[in-house]
Protein backbone atom coordinates (compact mmCIF):
# COMPACT_ATOMS: atom_id res chain seq x y z
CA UNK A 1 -98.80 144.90 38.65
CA UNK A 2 -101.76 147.19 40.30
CA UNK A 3 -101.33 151.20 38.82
CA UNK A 4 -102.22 154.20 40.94
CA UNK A 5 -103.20 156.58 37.83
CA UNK A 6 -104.39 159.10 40.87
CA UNK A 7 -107.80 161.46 39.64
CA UNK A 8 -107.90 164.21 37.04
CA UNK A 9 -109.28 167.16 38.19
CA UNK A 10 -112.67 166.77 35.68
CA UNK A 11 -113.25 163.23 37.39
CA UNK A 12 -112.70 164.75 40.60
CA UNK A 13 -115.06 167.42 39.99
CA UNK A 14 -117.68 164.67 38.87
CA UNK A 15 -117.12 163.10 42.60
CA UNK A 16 -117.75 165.65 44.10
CA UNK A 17 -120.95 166.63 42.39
CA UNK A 18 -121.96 163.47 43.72
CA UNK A 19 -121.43 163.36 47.43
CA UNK A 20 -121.83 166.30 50.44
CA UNK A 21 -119.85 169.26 50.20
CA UNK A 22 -118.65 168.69 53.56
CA UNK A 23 -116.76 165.83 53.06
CA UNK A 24 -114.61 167.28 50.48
CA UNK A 25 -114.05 170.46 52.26
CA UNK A 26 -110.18 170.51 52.72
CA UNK A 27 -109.88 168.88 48.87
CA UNK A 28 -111.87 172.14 48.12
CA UNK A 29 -110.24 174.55 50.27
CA UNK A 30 -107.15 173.10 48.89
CA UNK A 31 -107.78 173.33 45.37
CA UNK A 32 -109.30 177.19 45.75
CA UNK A 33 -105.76 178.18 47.47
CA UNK A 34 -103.58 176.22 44.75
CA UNK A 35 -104.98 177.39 41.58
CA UNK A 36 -102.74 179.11 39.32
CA UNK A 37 -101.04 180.19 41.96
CA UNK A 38 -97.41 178.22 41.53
CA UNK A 39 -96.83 176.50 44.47
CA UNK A 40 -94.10 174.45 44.18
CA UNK A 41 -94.41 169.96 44.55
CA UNK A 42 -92.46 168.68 47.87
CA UNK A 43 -91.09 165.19 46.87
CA UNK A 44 -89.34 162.74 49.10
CA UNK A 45 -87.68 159.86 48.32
CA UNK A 46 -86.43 157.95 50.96
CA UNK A 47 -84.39 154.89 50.44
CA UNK A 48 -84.31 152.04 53.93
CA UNK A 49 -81.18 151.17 55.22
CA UNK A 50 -79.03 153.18 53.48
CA UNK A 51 -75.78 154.30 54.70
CA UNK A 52 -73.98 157.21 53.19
CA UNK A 53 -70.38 155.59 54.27
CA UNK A 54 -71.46 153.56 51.23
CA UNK A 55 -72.36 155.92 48.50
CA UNK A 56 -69.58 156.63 45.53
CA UNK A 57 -70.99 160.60 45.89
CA UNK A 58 -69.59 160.75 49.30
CA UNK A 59 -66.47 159.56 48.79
CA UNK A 60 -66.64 155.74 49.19
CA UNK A 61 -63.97 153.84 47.06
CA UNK A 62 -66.72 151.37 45.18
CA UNK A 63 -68.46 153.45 42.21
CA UNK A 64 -71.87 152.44 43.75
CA UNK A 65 -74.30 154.72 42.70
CA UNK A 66 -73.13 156.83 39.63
CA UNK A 67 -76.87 157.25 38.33
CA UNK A 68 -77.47 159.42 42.05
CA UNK A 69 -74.11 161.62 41.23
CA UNK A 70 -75.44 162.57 37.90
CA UNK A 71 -78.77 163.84 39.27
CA UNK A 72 -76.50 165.04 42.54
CA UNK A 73 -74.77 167.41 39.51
CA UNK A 74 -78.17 169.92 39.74
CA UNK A 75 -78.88 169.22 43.32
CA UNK A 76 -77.61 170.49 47.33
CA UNK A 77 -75.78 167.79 48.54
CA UNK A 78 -75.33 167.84 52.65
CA UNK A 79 -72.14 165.96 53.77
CA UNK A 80 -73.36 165.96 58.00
CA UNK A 81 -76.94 164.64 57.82
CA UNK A 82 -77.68 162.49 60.28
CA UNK A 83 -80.67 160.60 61.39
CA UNK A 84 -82.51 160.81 64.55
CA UNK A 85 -83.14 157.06 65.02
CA UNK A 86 -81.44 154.05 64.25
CA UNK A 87 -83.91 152.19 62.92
CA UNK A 88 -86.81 152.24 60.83
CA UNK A 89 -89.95 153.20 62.97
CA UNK A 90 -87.76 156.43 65.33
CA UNK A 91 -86.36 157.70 61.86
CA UNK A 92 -89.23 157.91 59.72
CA UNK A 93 -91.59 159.39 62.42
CA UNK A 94 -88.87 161.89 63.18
CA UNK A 95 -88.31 163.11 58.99
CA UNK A 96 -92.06 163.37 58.87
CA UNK A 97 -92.79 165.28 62.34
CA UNK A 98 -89.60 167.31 62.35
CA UNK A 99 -89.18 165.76 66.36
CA UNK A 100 -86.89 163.87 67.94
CA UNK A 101 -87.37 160.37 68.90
CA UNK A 102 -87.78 161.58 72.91
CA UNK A 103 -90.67 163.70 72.02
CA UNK A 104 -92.71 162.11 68.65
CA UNK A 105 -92.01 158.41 71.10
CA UNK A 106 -92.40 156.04 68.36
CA UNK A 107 -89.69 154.09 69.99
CA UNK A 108 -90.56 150.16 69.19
CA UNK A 109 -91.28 148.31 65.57
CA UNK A 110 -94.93 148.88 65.09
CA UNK A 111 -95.49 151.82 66.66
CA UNK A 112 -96.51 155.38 66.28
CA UNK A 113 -96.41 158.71 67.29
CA UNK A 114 -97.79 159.28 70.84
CA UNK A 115 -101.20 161.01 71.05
CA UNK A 116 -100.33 164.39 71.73
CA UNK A 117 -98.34 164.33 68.42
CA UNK A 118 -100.98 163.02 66.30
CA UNK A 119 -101.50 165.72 64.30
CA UNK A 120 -98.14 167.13 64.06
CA UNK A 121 -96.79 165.88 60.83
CA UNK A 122 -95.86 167.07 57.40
CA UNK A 123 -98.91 165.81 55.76
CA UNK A 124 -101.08 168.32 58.30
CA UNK A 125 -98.33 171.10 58.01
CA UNK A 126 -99.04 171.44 53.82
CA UNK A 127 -103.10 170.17 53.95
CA UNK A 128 -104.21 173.99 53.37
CA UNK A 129 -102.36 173.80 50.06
CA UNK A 130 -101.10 170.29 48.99
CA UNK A 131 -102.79 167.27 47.94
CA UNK A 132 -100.48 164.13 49.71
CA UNK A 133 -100.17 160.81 48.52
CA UNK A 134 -97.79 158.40 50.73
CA UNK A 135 -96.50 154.83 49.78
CA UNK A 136 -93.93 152.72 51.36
CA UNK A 137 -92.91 149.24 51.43
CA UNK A 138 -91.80 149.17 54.80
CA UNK A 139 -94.33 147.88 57.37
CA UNK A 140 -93.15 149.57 60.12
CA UNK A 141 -92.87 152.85 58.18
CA UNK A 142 -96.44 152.22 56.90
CA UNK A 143 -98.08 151.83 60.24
CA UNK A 144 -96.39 155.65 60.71
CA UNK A 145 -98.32 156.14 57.44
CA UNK A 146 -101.57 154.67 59.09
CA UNK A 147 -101.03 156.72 62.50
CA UNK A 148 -100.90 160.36 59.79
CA UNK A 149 -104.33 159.02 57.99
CA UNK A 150 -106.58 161.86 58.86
CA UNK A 151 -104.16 164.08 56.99
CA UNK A 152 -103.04 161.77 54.12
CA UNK A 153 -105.41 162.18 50.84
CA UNK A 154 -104.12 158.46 49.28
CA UNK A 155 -102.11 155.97 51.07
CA UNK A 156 -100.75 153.54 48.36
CA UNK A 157 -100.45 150.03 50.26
CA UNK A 158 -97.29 148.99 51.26
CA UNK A 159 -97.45 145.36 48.93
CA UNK A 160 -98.61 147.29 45.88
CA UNK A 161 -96.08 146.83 42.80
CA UNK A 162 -95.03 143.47 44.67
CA UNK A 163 -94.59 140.20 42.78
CA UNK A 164 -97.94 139.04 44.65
CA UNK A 165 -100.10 141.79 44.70
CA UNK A 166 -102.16 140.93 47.77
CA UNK A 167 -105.54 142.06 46.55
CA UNK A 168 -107.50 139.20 48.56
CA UNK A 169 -107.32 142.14 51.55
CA UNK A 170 -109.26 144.29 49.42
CA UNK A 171 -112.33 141.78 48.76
CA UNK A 172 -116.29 142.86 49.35
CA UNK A 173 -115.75 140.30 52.52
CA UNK A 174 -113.44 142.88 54.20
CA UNK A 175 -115.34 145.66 53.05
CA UNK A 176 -112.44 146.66 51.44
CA UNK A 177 -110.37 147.72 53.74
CA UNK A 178 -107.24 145.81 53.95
CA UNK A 179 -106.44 146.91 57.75
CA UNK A 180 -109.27 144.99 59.04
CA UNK A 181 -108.44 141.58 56.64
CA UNK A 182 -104.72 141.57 57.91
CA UNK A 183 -105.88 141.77 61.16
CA UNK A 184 -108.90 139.47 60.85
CA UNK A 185 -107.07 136.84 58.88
CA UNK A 186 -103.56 137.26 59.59
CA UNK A 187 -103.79 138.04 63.28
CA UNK A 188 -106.47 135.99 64.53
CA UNK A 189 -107.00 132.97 62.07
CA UNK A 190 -103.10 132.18 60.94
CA UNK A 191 -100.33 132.94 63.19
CA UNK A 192 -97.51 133.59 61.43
CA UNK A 193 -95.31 134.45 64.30
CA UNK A 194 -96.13 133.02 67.21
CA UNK A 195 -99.14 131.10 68.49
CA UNK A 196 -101.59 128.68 67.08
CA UNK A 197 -104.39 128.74 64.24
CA UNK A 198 -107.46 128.93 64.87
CA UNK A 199 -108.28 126.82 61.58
CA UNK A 200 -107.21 123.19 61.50
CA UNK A 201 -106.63 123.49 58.21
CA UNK A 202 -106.79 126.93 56.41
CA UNK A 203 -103.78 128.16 57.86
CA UNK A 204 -101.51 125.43 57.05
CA UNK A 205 -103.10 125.30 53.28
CA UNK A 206 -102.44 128.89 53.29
CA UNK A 207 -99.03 129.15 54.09
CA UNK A 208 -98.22 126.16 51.13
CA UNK A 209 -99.95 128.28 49.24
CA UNK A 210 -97.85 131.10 50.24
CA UNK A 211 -94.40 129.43 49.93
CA UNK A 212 -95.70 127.79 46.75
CA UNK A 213 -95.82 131.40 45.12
CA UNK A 214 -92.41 132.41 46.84
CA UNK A 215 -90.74 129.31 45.13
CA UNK A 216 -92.48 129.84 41.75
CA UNK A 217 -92.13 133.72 41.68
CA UNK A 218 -88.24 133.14 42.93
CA UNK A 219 -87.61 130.21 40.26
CA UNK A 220 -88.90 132.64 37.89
CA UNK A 221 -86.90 135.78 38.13
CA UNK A 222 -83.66 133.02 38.97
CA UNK A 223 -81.55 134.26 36.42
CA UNK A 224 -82.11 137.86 36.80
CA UNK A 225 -81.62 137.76 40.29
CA UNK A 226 -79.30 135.18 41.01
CA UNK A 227 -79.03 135.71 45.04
CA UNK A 228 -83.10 135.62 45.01
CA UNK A 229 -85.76 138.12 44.79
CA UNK A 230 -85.87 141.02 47.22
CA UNK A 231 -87.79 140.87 50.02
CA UNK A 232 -89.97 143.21 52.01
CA UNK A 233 -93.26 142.05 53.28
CA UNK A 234 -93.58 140.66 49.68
CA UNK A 235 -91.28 139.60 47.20
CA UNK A 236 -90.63 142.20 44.55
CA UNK A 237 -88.79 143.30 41.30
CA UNK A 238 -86.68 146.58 41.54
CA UNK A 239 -87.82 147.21 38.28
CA UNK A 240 -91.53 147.15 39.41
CA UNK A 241 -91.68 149.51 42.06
CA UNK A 242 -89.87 152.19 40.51
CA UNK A 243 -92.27 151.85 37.42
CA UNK A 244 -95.10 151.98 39.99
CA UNK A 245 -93.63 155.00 41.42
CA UNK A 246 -93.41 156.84 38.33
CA UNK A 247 -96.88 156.05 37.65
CA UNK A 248 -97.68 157.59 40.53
CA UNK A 249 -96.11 160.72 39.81
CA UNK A 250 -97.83 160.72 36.09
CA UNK A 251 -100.92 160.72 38.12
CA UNK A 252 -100.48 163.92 40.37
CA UNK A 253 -101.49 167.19 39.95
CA UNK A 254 -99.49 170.55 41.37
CA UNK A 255 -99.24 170.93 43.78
CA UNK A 256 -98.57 167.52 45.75
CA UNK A 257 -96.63 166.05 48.72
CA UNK A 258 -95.37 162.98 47.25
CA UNK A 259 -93.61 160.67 50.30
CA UNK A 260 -92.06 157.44 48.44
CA UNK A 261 -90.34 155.08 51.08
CA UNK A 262 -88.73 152.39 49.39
CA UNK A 263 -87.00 149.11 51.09
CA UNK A 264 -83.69 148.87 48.99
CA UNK A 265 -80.77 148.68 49.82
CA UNK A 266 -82.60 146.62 53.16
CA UNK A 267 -81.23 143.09 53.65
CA UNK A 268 -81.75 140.94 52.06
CA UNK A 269 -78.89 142.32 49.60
CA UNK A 270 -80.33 140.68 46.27
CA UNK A 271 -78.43 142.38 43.23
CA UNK A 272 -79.63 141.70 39.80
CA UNK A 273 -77.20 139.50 37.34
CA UNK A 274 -75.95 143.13 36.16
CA UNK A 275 -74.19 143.80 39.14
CA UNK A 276 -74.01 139.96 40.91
CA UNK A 277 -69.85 139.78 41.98
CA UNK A 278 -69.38 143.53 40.09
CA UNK A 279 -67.56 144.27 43.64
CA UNK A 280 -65.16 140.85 44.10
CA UNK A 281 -62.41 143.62 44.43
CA UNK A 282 -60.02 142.79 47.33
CA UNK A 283 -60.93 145.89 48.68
CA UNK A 284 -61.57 145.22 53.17
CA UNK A 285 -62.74 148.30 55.15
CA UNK A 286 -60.48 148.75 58.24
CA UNK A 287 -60.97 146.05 61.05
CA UNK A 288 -62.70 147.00 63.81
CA UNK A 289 -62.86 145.26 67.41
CA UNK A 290 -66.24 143.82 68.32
CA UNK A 291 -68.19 145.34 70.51
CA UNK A 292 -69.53 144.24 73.96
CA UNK A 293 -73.19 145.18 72.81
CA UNK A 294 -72.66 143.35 69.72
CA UNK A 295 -75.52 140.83 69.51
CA UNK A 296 -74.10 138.52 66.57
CA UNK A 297 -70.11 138.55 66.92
CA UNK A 298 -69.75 137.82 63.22
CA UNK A 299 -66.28 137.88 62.33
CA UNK A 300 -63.84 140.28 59.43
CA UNK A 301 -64.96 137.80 57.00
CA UNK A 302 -68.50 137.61 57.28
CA UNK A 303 -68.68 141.35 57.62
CA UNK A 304 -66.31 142.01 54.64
CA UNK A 305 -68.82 139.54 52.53
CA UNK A 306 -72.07 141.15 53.59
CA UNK A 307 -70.94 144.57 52.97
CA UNK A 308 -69.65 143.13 49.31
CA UNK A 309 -73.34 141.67 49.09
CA UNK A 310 -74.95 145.34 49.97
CA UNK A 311 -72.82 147.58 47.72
CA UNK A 312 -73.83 144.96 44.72
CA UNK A 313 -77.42 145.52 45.85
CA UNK A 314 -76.99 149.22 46.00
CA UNK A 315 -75.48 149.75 42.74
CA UNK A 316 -78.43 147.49 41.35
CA UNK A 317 -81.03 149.63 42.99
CA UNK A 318 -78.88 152.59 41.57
CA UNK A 319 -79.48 151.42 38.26
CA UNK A 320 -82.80 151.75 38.67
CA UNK A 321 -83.62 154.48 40.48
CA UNK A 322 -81.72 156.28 37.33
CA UNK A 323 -84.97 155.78 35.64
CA UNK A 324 -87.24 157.53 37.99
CA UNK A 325 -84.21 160.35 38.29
CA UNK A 326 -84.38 160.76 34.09
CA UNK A 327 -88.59 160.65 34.29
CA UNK A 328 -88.45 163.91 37.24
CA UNK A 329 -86.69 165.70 34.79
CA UNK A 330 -87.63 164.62 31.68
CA UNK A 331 -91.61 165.34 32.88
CA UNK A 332 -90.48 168.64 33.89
CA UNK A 333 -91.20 168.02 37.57
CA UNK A 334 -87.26 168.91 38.59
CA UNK A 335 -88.55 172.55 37.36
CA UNK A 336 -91.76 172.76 40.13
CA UNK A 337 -90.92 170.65 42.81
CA UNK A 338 -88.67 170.29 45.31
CA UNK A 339 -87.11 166.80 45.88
CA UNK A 340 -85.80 165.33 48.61
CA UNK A 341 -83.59 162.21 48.93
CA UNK A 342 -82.57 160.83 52.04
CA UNK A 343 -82.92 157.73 54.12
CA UNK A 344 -84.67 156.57 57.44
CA UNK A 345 -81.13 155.24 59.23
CA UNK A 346 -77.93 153.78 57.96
CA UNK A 347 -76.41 149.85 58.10
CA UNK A 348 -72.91 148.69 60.01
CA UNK A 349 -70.87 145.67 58.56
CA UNK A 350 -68.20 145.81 61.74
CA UNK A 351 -67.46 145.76 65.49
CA UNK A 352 -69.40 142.32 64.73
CA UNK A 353 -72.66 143.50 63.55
CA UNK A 354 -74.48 143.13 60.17
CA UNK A 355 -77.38 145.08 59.63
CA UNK A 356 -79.26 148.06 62.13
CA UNK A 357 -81.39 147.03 64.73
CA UNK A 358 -78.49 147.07 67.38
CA UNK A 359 -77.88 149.21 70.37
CA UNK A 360 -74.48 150.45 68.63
CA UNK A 361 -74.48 153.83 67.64
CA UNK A 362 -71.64 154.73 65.08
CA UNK A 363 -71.28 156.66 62.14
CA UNK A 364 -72.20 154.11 59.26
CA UNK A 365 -75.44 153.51 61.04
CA UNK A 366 -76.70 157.17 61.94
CA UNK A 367 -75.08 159.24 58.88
CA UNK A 368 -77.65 158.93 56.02
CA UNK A 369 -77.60 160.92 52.30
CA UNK A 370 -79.68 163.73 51.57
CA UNK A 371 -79.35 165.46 48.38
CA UNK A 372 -82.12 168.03 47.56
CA UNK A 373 -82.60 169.93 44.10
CA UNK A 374 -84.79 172.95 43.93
CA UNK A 375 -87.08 174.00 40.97
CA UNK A 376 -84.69 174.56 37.83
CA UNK A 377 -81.30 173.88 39.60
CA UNK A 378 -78.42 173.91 37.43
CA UNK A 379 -75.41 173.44 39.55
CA UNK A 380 -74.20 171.58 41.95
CA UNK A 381 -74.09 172.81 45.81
CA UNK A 382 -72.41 171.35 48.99
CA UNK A 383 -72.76 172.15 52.15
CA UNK A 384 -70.92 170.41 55.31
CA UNK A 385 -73.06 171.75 58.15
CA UNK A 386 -74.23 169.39 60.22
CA UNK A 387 -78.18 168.47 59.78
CA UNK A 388 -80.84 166.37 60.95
CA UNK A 389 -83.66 164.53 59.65
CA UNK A 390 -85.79 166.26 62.11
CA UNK A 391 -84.86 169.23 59.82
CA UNK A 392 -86.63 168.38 56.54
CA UNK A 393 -90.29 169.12 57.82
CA UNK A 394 -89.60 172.88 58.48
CA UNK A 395 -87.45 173.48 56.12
CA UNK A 396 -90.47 172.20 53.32
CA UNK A 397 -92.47 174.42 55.58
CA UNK A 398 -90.24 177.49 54.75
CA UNK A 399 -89.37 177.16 51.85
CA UNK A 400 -92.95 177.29 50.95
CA UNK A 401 -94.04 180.44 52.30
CA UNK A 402 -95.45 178.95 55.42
CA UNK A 403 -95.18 179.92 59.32
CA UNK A 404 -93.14 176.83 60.84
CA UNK A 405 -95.32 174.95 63.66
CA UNK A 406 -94.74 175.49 67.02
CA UNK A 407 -94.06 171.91 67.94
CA UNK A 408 -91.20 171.45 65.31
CA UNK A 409 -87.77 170.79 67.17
CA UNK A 410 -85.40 170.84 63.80
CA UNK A 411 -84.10 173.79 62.09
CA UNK A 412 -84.26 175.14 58.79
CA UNK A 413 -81.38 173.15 56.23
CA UNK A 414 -78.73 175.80 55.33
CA UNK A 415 -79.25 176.29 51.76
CA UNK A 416 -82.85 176.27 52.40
CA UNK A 417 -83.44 179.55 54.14
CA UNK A 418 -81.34 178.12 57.59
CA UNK A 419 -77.77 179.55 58.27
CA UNK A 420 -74.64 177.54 59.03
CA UNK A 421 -74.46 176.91 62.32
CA UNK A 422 -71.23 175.18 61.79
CA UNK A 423 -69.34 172.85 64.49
CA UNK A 424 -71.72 174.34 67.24
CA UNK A 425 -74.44 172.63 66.34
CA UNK A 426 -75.81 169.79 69.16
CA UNK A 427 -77.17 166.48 66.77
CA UNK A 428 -78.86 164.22 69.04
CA UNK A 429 -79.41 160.21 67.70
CA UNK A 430 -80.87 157.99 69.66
CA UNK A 431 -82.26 153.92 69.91
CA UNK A 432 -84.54 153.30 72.78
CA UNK A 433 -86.07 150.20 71.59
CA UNK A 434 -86.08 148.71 74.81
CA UNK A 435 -87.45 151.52 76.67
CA UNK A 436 -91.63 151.84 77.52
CA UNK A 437 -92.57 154.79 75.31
CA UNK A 438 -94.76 155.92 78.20
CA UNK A 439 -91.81 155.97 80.94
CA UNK A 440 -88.69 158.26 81.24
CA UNK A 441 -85.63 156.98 79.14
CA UNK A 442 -83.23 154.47 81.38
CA UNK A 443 -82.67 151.59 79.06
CA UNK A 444 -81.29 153.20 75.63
CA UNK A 445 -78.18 154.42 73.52
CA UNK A 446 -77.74 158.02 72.58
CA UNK A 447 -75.34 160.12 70.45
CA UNK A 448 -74.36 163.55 70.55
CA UNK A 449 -72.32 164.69 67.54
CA UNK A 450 -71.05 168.59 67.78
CA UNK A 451 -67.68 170.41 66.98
CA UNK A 452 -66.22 167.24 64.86
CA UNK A 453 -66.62 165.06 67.90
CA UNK A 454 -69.08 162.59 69.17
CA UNK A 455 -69.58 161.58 72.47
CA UNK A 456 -72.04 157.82 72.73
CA UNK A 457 -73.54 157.18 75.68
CA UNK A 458 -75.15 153.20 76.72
CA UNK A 459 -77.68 152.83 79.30
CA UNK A 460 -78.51 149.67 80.35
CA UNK A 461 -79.43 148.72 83.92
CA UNK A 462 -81.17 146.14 83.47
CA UNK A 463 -78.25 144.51 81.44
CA UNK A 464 -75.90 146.37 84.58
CA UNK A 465 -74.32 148.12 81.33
CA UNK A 466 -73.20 151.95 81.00
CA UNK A 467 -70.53 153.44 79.33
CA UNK A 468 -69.35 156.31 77.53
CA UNK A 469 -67.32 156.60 74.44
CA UNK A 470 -65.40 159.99 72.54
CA UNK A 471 -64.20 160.33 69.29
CA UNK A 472 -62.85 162.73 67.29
CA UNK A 473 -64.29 162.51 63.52
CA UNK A 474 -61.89 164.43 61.87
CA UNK A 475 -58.69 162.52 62.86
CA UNK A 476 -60.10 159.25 63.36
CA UNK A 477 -63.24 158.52 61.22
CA UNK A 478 -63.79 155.47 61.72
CA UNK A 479 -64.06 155.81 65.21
CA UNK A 480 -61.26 153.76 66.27
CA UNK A 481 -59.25 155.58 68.92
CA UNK A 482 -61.77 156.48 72.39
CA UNK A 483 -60.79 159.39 74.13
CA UNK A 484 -62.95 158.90 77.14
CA UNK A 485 -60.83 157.29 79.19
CA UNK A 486 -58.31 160.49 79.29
CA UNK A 487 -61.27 163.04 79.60
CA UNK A 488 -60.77 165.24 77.42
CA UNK A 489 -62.22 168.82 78.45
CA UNK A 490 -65.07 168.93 75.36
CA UNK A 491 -65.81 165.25 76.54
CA UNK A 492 -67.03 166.70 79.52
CA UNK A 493 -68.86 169.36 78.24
CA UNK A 494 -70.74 167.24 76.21
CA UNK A 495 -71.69 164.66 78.67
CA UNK A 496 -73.04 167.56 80.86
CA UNK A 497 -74.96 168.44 77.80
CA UNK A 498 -76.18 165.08 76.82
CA UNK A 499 -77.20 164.19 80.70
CA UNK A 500 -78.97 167.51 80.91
CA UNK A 501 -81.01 166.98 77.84
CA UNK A 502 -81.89 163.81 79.31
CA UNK A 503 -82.85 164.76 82.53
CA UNK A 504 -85.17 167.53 80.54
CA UNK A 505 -87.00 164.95 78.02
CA UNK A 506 -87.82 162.66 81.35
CA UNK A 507 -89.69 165.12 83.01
CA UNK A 508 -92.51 164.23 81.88
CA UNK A 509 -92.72 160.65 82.36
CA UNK A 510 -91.69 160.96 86.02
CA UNK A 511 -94.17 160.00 88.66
């Protein structure tokens, strides 16, 4: 398993010594603002896919995650968080640039932020003061990562702490860089999508090879994880990457912008034998009818067994995750840092969907976690305002001391130094995955969630598709009963407010 032990500040005075001041002049600036001076560490810890309808702390009937309530005891725990995307590439662009999907356009798999944005992220808000070290499994988070590498310090590959550590990427041939191997051998000699080799032979030898190690690694770990390893990228133990992530925080030195993006609970749902059938319950959520945008029309069944599958998973990674929640306070970083846990976008088991790239836009999939604990919190705090992920950047901002950027769209977190804006509040969430990032939105789904309510809105032309949808979350929660049909008078108001916001973000992109 390959270590990230991070540099002391002796050896990094010795580097410097060695090379042109220039190059090191942020480092330096950095260092000369920090010393001695008590800024607080930002942490975030972000886990993929993971829904807070699921999680025992808010409520849900399986005991899922009792390691998280325990460190949730010192710790601000926000029941309305919600996040901006519904997927992995629109959320995690819009909790590290504090926009909203419309603006920061990272709208497909693969991509990130538009130009203009390039330098408007968290890692460039804190460079006068924090060193930043970002790692996550996630592909599609890490080309985010890739897009924010002018103002990341280290950027911790996303198959480190996997069960095979790819380090033929980082051979002399490739001049070490890893970007340029993936592309050069991945890309252009084996296709592992779509598309031919260009080698008669090396690219079926190496994908043998490849399976060959999936089988053995699997076969390995068979009994501890009797539904398989997980899988990102790269097969990997849950065990492994929170030790590597603790390693990485015994390597850091105040103050620091840690980002950890981790895949759990992300299909594939593979608990370890601890927790394998823990949930064979008889427990069914309520039923609910499938929808037209469905793209799978699995049935109660299926839906009742995958969700079984991901609450095992969840309590597994749970179980883990205790350990890097007993090393932040037991190393004394819960007293100097600020931590953040949250996730990139939810999961749905109903209305015939498993999983979250969908056009479907309900609660389960856009309502995410976020607990946050402050240096030396002792008690417990909870506050039901309702919050976005576009929030966290200028909040971190503010609560260090710092003037929040001009291009931020979020607000300050109540708690945090914002104010409760209560049922007022406009929460936009939206999935344009099958919109051009470079023309004004037409094909896409979009929620607006304000006074208890939430009014869904489906755009689809070129599938002749459009329709609006209006529930109330308070008396129907699992959004069962849409009062569209009998417009009700906030339904209205909020569609006016939804279309106008639309017709605003399009300006741009009209010709």
């Amino acid at each position: 398993m390959q270590q990230f032990r991070g540099l002391t500040r002796r050896e990094f005075l010795k580097l410097i010594s060695l090379m042109p001041v220039g190059i090191f002049y942020r480092p330096l600036t950095r260092l000369r603002k920090a010393l001695n001076t008590g800024i607080p560490n930002i942490i975030i810890i972000v886990f993929d896919a993971w829904s807070q309808q699921h999680v025992s702390l808010y409520g849900y009937p399986r005991r899922t995650m009792p390691r998280l309530e325990k460190f949730a005891q010192k710790a601000t725990v926000y029941h309305n968080h919600f996040s901006a995307g519904t997927f992995t590439t629109p959320g995690t662009a819009s909790l590290l640039t504090g926009l909203y999907p419309w603006s920061h356009r990272a709208l497909h798999l693969g991509a990130v932020t538009a130009a203009p944005h390039a330098a408007h992220n968290i890692f460039a808000a804190l460079s006068e003061t924090h060193t930043s070290l970002g790692y996550t499994q996630n592909e599609f988070a890490d080309q985010i990562l890739y897009g924010m590498r002018n103002d990341l310090d280290t950027h911790v590959h996303n198959w480190s702490f996997s069960a095979r550590n790819r380090n033929f990427y980082g051979a002399p041939i490739f001049n070490k860089n890893p970007r340029i191997a993936f592309a050069s051998l991945e890309d252009n000699i084996i296709r592992r999508v779509k598309g031919y080799d260009a080698s008669l032979f090396l690219g079926p030898l190496l994908r043998l090879n490849f399976l060959r190690n999936r089988l053995k690694y699997s076969d390995q770990h068979s009994e501890d994880y009797p539904r398989g390893l997980p899988d990102s990228s790269e097969l990997f133990l849950l065990e492994d990457i929170v030790d590597g992530a603790i390693q990485m925080l015994k390597g850091v030195e105040s103050p620091t912008l840690a980002y950890f993006h981790f895949y759990p609970p992300h299909e594939p749902y593979c608990p370890t034998k601890a927790f394998f059938e823990k949930f064979i319950d008889g427990w069914r959520a309520p039923a609910k009818p499938i929808h037209d945008l469905s793209e799978d029309k699995y049935d109660g069944n299926e839906l009742s067994l995958n969700r079984r599958y991901y609450d095992e998973y969840l309590a597994s990674w749970d179980h883990e995750t205790g350990r890097l929640f007993d090393f932040l306070e037991e190393s004394g970083l819960t007293e100097n840092s600020y931590i953040f846990i949250t996730a990139d976008h939810g999961e749905l088991f109903e209305r015939g969907l498993r999983g979250h790239f969908t056009r479907l836009m309900y609660d389960p999939l856009i309502r995410v976690p976020l607990i946050v604990s402050g240096p030396g919190q002792t008690a417990r705090e909870d506050i039901r305002a309702f919050t976005s992920s576009a929030d966290i950047l200028p909040t971190v901002v503010n609560v260090l001391g710092q003037p929040i950027p001009a291009w931020v769209e979020g607000r300050l977190l109540p708690g945090l130094g914002g104010v409760d804006y209560s049922e007022r509040r406009s929460i936009f969430s939206l999935d344009a995955k099958f919109n051009s990032s470079f023309a004004p939105l037409r094909n896409y789904s979009v929620s607006l969630t304000r006074d208890t309510h939430r009014l869904i809105y489906y755009s689809y032309p070129k599938d002749n598709y459009e329709k609006y949808e209006f529930y109330s979350l308070d008396a129907d929660p699992h959004e069962l009963d849409d009062l569209y049909p009998s417009s009700p008078a906030l339904s209205i108001e909020m569609k006016d407010e939804l279309l106008e916001k639309i017709e605003e973000v399009n300006k741009p992109y009209r010709r």
